[in-house]
PDB file of N, CA and C in Angstrom:
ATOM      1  N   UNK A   1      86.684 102.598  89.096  1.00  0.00           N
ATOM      2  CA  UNK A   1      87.941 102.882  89.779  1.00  0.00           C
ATOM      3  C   UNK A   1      89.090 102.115  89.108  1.00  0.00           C
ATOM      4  N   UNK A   2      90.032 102.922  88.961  1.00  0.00           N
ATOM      5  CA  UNK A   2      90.965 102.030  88.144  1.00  0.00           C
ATOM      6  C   UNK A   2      92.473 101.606  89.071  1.00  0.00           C
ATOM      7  N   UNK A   3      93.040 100.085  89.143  1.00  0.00           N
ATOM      8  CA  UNK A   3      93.628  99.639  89.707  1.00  0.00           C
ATOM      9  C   UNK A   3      94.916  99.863  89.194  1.00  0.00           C
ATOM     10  N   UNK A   4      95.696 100.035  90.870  1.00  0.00           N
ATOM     11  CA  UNK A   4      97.076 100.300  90.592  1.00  0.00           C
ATOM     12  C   UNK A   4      97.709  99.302  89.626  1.00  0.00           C
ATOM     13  N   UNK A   5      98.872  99.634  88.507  1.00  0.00           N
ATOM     14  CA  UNK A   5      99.035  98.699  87.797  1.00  0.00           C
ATOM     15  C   UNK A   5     100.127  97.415  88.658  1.00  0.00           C
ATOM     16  N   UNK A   6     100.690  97.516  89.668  1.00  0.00           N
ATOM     17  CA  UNK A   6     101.204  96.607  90.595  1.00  0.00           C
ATOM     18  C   UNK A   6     100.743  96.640  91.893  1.00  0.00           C
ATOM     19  N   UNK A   7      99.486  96.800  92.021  1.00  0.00           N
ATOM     20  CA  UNK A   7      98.588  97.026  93.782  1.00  0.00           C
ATOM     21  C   UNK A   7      99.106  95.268  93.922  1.00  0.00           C
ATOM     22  N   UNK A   8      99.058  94.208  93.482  1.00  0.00           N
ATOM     23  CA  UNK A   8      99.481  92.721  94.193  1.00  0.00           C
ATOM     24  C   UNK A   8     100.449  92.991  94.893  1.00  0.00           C
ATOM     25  N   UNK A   9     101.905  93.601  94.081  1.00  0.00           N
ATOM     26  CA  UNK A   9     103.011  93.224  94.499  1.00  0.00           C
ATOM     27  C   UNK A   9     102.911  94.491  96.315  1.00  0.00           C
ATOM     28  N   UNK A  10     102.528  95.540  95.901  1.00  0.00           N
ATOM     29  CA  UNK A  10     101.916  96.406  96.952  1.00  0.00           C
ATOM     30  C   UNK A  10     101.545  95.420  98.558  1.00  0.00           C
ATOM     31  N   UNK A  11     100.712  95.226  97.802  1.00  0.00           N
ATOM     32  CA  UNK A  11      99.789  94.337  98.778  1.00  0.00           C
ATOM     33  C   UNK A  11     100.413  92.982  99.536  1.00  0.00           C
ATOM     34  N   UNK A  12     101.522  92.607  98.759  1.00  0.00           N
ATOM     35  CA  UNK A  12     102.862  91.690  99.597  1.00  0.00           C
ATOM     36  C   UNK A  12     103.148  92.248 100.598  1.00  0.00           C
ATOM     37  N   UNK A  13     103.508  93.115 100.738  1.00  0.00           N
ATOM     38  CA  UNK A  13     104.654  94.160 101.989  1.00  0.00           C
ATOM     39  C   UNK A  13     104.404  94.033 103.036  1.00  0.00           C
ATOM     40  N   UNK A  14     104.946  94.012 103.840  1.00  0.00           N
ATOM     41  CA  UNK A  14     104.597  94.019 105.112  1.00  0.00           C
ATOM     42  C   UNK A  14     104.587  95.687 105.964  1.00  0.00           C
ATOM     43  N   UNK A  15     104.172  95.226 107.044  1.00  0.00           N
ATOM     44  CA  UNK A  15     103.859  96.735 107.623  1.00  0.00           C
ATOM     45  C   UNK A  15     105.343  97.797 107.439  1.00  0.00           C
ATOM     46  N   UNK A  16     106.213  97.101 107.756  1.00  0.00           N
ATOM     47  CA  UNK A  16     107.994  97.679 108.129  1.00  0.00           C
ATOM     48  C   UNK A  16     107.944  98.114 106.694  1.00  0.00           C
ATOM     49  N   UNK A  17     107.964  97.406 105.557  1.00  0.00           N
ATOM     50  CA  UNK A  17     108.047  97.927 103.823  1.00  0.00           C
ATOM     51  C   UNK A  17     106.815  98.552 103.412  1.00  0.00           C
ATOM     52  N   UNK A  18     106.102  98.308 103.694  1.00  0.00           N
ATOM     53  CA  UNK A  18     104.597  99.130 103.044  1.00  0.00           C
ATOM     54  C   UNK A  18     104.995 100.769 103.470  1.00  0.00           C
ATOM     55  N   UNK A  19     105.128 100.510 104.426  1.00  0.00           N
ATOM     56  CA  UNK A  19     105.764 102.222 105.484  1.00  0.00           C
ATOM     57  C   UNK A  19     106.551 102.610 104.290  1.00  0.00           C
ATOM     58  N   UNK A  20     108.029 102.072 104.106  1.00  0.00           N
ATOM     59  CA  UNK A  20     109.129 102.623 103.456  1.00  0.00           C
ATOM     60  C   UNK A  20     108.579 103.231 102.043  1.00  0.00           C
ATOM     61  N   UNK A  21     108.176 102.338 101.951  1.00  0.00           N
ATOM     62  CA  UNK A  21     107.205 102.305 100.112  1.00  0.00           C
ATOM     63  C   UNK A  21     106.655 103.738  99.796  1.00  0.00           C
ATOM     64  N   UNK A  22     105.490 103.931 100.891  1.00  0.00           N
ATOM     65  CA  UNK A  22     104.837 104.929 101.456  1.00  0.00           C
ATOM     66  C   UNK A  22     105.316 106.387 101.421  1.00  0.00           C
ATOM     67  N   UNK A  23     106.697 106.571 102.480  1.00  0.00           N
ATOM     68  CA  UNK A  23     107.505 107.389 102.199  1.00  0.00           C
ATOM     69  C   UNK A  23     108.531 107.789 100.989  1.00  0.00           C
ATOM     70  N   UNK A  24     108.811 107.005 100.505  1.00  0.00           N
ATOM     71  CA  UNK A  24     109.865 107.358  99.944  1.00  0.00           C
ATOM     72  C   UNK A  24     108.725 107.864  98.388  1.00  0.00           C
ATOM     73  N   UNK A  25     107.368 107.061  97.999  1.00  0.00           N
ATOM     74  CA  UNK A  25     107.075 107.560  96.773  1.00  0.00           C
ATOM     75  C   UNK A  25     106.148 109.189  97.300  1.00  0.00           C
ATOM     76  N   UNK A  26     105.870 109.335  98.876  1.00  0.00           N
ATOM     77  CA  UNK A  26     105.334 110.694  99.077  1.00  0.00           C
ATOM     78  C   UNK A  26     106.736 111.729  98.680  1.00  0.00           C
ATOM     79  N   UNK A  27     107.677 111.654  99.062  1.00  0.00           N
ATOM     80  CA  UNK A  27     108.993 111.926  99.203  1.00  0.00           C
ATOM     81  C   UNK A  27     109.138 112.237  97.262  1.00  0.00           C
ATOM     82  N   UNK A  28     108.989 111.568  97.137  1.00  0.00           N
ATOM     83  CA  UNK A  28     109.364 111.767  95.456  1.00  0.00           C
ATOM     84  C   UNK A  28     108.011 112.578  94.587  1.00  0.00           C
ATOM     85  N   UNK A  29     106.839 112.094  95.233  1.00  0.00           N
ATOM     86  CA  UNK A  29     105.453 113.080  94.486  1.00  0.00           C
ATOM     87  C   UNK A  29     105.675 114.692  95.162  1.00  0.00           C
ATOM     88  N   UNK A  30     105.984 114.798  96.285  1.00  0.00           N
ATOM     89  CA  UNK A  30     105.725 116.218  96.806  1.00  0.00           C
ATOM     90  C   UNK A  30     106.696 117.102  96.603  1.00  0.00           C
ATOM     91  N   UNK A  31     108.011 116.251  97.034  1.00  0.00           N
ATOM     92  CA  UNK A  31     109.544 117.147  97.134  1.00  0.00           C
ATOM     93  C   UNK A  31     110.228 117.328  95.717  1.00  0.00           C
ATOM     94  N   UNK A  32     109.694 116.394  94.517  1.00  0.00           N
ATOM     95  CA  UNK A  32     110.270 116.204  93.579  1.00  0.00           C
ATOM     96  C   UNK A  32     109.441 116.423  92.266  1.00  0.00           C
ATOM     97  N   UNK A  33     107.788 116.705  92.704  1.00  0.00           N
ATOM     98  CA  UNK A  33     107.059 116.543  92.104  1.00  0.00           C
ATOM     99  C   UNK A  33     106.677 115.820  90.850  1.00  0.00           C
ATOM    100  N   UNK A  34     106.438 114.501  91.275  1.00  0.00           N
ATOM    101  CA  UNK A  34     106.459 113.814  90.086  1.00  0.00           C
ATOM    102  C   UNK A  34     105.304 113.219  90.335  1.00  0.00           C
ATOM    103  N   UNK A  35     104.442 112.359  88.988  1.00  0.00           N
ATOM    104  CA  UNK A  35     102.697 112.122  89.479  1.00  0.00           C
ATOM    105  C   UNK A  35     103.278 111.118  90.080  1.00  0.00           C
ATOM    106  N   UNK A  36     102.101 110.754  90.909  1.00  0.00           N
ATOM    107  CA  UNK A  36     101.954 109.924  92.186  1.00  0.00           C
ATOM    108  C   UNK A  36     102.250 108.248  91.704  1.00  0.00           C
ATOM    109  N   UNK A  37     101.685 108.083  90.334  1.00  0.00           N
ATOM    110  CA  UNK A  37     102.008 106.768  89.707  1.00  0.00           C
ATOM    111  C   UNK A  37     103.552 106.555  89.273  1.00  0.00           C
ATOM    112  N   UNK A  38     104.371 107.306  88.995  1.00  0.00           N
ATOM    113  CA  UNK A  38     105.837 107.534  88.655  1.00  0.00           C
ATOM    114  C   UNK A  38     106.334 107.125  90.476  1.00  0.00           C
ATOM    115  N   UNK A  39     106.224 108.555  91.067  1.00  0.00           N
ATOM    116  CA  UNK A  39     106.344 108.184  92.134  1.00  0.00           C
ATOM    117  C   UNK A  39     106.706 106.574  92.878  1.00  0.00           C
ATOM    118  N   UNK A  40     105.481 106.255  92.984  1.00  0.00           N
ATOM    119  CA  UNK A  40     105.334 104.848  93.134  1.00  0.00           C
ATOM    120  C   UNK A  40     106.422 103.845  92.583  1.00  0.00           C
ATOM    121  N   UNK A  41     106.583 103.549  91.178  1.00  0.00           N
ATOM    122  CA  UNK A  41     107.253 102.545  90.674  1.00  0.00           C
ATOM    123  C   UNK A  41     108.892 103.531  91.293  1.00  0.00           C
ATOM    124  N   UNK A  42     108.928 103.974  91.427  1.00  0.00           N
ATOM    125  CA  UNK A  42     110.355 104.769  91.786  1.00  0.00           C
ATOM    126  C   UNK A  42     110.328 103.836  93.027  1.00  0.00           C
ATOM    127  N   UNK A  43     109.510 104.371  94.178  1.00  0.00           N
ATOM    128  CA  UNK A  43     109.705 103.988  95.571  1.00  0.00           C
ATOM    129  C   UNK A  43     109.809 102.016  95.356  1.00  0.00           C
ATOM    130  N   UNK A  44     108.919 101.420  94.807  1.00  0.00           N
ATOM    131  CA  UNK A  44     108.988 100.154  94.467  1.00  0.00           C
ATOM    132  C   UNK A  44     110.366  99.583  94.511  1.00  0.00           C
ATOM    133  N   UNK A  45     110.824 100.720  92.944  1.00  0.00           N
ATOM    134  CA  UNK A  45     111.829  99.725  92.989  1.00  0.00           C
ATOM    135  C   UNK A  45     113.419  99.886  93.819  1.00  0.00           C
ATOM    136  N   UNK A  46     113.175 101.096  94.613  1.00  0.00           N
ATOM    137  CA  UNK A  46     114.268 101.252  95.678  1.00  0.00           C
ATOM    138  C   UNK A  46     113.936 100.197  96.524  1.00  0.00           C
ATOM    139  N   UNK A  47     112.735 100.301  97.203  1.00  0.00           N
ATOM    140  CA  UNK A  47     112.543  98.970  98.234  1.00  0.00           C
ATOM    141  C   UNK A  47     113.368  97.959  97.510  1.00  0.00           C
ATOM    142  N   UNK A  48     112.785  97.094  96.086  1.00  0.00           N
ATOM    143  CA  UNK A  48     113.517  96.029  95.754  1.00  0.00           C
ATOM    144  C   UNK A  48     115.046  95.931  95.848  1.00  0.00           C
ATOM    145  N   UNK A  49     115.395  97.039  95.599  1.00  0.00           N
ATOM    146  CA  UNK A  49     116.692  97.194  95.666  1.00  0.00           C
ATOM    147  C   UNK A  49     117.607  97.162  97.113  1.00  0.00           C
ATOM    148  N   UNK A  50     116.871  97.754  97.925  1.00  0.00           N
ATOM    149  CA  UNK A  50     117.771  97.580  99.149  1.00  0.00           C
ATOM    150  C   UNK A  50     117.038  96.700 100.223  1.00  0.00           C
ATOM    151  N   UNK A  51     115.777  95.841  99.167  1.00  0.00           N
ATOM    152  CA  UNK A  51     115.291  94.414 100.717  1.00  0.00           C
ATOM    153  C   UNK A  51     114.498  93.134  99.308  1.00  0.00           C
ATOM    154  N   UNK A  52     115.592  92.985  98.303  1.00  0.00           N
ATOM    155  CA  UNK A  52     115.100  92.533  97.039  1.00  0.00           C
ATOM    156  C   UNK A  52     114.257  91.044  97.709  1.00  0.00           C
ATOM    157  N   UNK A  53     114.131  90.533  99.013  1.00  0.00           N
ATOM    158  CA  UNK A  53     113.090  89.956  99.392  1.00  0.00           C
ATOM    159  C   UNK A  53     111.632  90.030 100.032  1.00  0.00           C
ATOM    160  N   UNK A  54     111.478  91.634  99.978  1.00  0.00           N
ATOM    161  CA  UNK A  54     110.468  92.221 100.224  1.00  0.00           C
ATOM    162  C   UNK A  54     108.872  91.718  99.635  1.00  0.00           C
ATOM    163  N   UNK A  55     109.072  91.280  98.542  1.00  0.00           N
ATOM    164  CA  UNK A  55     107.753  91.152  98.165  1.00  0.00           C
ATOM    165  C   UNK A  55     108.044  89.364  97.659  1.00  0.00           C
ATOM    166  N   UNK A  56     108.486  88.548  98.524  1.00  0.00           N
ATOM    167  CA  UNK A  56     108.370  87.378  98.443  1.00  0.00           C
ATOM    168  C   UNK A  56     107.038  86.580  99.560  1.00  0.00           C
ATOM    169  N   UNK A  57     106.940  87.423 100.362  1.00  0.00           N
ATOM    170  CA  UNK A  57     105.725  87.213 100.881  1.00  0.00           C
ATOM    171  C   UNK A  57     106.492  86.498 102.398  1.00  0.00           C
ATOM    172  N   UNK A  58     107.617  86.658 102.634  1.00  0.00           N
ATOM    173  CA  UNK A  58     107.852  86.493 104.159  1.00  0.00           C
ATOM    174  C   UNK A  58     108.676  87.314 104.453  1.00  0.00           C
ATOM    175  N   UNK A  59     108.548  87.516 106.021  1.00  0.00           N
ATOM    176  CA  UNK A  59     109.713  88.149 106.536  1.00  0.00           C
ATOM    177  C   UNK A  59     110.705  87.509 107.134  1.00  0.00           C
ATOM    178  N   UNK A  60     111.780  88.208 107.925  1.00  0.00           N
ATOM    179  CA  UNK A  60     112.446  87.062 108.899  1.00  0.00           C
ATOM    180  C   UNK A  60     112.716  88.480 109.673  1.00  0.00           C
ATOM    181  N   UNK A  61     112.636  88.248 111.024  1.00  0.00           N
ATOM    182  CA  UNK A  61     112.462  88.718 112.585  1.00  0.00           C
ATOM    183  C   UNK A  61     113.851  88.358 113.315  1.00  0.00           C
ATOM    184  N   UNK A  62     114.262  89.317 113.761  1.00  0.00           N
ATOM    185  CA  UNK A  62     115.475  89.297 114.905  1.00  0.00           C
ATOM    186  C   UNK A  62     114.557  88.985 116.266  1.00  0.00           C
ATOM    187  N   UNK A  63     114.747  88.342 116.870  1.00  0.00           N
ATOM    188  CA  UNK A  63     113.727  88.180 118.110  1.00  0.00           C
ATOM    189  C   UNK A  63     114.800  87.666 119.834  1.00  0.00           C
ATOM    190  N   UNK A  64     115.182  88.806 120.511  1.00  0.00           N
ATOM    191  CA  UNK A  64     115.546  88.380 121.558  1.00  0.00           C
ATOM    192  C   UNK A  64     114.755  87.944 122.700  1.00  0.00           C
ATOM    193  N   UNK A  65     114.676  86.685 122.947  1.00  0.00           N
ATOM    194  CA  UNK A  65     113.834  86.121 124.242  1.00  0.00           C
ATOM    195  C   UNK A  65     114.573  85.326 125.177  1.00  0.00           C
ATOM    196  N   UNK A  66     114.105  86.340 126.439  1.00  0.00           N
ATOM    197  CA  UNK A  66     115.364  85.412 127.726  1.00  0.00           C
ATOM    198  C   UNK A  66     117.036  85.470 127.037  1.00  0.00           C
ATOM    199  N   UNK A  67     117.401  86.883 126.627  1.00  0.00           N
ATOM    200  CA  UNK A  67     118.364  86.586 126.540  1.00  0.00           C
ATOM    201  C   UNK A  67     118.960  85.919 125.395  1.00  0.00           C
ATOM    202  N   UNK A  68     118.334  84.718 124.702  1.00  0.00           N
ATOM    203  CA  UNK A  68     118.893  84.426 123.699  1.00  0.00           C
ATOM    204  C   UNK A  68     118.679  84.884 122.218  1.00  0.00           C
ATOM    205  N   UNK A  69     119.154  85.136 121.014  1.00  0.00           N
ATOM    206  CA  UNK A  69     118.464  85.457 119.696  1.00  0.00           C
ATOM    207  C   UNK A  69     117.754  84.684 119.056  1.00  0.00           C
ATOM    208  N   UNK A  70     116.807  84.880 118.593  1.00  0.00           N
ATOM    209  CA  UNK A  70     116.141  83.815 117.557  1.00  0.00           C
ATOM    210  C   UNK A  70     115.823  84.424 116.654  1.00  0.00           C
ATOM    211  N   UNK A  71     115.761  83.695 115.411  1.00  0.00           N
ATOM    212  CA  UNK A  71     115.273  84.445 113.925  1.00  0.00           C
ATOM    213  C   UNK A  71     113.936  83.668 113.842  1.00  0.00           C
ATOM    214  N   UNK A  72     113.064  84.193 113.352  1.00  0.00           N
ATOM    215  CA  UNK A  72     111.584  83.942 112.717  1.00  0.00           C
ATOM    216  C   UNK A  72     111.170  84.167 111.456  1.00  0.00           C
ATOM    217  N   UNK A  73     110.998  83.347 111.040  1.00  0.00           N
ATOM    218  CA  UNK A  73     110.060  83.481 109.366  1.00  0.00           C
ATOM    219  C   UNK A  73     108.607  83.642 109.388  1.00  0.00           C
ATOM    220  N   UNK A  74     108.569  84.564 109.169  1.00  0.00           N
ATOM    221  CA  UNK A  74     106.648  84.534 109.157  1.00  0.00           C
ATOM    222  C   UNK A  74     106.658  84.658 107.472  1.00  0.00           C
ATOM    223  N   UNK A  75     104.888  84.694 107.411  1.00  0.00           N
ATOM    224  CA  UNK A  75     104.414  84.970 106.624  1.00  0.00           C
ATOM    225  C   UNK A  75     103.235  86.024 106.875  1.00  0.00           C
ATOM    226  N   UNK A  76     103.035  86.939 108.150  1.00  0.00           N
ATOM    227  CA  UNK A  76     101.929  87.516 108.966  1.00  0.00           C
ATOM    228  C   UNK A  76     103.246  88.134 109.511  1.00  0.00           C
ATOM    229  N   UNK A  77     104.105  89.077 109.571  1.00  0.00           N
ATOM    230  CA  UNK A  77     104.508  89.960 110.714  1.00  0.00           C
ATOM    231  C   UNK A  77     103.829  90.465 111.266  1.00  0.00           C
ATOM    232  N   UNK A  78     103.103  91.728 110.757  1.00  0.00           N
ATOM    233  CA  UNK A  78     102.413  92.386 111.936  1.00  0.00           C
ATOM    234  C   UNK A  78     101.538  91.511 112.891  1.00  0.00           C
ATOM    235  N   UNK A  79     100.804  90.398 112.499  1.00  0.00           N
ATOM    236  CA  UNK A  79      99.954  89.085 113.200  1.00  0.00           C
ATOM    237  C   UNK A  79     100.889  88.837 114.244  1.00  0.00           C
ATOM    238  N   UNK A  80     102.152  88.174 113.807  1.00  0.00           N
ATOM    239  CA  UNK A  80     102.926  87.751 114.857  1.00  0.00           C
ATOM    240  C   UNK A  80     103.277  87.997 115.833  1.00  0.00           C
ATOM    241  N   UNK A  81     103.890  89.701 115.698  1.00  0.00           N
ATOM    242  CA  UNK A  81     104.711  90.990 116.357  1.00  0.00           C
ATOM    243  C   UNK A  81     104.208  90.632 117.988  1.00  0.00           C
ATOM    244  N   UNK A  82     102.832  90.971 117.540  1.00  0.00           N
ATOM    245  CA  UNK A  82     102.408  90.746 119.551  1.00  0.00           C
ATOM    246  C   UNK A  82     102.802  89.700 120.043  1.00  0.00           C
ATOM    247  N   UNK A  83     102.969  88.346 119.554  1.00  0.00           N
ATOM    248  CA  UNK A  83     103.515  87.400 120.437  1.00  0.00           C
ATOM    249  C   UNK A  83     105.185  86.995 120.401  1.00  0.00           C
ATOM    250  N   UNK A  84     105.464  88.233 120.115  1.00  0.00           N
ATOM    251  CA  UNK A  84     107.019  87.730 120.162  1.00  0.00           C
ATOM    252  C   UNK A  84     107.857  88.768 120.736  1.00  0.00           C
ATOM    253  N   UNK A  85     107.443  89.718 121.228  1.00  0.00           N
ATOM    254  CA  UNK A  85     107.908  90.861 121.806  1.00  0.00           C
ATOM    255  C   UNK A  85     108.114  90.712 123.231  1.00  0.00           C
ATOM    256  N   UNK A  86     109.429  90.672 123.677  1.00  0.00           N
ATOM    257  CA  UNK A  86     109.635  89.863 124.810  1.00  0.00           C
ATOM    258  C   UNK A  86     109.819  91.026 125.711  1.00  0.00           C
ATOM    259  N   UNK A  87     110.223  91.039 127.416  1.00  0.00           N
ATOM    260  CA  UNK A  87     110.684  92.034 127.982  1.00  0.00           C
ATOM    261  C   UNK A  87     110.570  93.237 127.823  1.00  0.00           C
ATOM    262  N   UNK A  88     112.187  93.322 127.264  1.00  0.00           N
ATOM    263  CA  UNK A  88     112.855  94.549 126.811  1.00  0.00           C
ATOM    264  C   UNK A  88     112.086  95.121 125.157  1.00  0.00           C
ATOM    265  N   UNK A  89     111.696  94.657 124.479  1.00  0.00           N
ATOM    266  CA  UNK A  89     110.803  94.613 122.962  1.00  0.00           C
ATOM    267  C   UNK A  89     111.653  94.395 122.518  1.00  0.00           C
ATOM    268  N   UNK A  90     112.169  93.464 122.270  1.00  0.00           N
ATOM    269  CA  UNK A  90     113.658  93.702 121.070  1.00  0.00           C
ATOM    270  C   UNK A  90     113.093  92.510 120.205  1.00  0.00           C
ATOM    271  N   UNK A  91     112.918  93.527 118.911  1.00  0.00           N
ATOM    272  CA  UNK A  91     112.425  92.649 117.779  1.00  0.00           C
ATOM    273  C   UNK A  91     112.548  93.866 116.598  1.00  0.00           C
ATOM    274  N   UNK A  92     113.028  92.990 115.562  1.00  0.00           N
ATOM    275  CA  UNK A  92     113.332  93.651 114.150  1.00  0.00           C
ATOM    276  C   UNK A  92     113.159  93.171 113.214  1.00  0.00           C
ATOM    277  N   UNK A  93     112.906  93.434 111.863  1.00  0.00           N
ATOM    278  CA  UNK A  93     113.205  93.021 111.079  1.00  0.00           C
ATOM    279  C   UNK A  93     114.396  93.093 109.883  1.00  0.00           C
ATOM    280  N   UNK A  94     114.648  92.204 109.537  1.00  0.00           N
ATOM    281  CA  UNK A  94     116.103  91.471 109.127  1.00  0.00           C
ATOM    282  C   UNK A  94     115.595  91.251 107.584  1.00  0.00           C
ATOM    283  N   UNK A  95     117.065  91.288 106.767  1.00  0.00           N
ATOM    284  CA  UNK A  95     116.810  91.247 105.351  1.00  0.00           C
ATOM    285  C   UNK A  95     116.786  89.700 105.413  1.00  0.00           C
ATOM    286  N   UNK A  96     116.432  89.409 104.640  1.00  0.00           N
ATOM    287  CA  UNK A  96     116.047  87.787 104.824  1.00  0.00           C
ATOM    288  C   UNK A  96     117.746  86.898 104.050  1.00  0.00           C
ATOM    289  N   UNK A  97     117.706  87.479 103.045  1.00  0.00           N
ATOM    290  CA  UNK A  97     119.192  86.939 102.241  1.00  0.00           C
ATOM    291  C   UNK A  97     120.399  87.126 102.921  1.00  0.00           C
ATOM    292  N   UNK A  98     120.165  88.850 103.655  1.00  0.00           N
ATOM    293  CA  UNK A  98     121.898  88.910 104.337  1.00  0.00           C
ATOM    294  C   UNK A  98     121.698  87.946 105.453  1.00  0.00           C
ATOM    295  N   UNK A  99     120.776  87.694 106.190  1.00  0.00           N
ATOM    296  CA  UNK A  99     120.399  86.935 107.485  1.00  0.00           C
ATOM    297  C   UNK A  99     121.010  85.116 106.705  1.00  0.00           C
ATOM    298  N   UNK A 100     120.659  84.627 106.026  1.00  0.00           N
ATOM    299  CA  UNK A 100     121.068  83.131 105.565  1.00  0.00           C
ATOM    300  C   UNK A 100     122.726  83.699 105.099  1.00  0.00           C
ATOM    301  N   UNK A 101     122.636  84.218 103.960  1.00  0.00           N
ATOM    302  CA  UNK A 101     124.301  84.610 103.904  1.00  0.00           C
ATOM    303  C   UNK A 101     125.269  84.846 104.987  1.00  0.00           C
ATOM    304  N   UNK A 102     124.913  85.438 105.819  1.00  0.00           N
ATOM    305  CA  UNK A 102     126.314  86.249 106.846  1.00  0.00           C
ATOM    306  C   UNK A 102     126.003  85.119 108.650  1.00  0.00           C
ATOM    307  N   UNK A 103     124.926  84.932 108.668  1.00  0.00           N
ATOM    308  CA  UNK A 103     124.551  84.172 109.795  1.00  0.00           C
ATOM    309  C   UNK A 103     124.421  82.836 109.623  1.00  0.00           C
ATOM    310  N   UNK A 104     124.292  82.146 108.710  1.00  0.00           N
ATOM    311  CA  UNK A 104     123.987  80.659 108.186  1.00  0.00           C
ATOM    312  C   UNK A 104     124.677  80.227 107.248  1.00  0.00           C
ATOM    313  N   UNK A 105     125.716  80.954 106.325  1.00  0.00           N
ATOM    314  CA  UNK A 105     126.606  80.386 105.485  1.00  0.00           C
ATOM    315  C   UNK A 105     125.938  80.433 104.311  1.00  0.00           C
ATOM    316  N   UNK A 106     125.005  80.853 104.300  1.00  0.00           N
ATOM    317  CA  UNK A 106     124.551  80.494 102.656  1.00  0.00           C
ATOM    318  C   UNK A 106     123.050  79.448 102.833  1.00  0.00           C
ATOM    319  N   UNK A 107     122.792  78.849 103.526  1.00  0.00           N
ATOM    320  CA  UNK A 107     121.992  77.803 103.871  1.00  0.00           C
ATOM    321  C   UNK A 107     121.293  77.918 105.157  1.00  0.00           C
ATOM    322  N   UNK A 108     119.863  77.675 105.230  1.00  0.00           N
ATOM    323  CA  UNK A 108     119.159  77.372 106.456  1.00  0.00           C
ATOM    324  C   UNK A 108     118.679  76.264 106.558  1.00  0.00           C
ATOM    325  N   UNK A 109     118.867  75.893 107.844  1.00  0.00           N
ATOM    326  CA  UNK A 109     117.436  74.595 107.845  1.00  0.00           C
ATOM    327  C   UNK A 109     116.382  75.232 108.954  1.00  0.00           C
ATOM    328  N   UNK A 110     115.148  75.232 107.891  1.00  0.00           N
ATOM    329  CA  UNK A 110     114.107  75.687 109.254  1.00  0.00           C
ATOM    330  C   UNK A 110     113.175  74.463 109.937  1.00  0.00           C
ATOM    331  N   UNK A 111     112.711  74.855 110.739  1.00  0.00           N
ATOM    332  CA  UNK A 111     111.683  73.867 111.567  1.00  0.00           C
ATOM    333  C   UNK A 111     110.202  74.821 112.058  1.00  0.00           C
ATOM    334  N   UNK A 112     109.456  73.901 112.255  1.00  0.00           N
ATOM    335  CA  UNK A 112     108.427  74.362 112.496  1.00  0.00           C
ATOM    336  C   UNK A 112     108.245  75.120 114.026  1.00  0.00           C
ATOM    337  N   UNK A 113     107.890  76.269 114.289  1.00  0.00           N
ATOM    338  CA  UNK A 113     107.594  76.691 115.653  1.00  0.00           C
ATOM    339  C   UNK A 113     106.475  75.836 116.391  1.00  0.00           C
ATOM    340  N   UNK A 114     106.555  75.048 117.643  1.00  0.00           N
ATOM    341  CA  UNK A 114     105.348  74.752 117.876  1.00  0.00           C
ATOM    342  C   UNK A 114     104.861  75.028 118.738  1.00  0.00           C
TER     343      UNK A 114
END
């Protein structure tokens, strides 16, 4: 069996990007017909392009609880998802760079959840 030539970086994604990935290179093999390996590096590198922290191996989470916002860094989203889904479900995921840029100035300091 012969391995995708970027199945690692693949295999980073999280459920929310693996999806996008998913679609957009079916989207380009069927509607556009192009082989499935073309495909692929196409869809790749749109993801990079519009979440260029996608395959750094974390996410960061919009998370409303009681009312207030909190951001989350995982390294496990889908793991996490169930314990952070409050009430109403309000939980997203957030580009990780515009989230420190536009919400934090450029800079975070994180702490440990305990």
């Amino acid at each position: 069996m012969q391995t995708h030539p970027f199945q690692d970086l693949i295999d980073r994604l999280d459920g929310d990007a693996r999806e996008m990935f998913e679609e957009r290179a079916a989207i380009r093999e069927f509607d556009a017909l192009l082989p499935r390996e073309h495909a692929e590096a196409l869809a790749l590198l749109d993801l990079l392009r519009m979440h260029p922290s996608a395959l750094a191996g974390v996410t960061a989470l919009r998370v409303e609880l009681g009312g207030a916002v909190h951001f989350v860094l995982t390294t496990d989203a889908d793991g996490l998802r169930p314990f952070l889904i409050s009430e109403d479900g309000t939980i997203e995921t957030v580009d990780l760079a515009r989230l420190v840029r536009e919400r934090f100035g450029g800079a975070a300091r994180l702490t440990a959840i305990a």
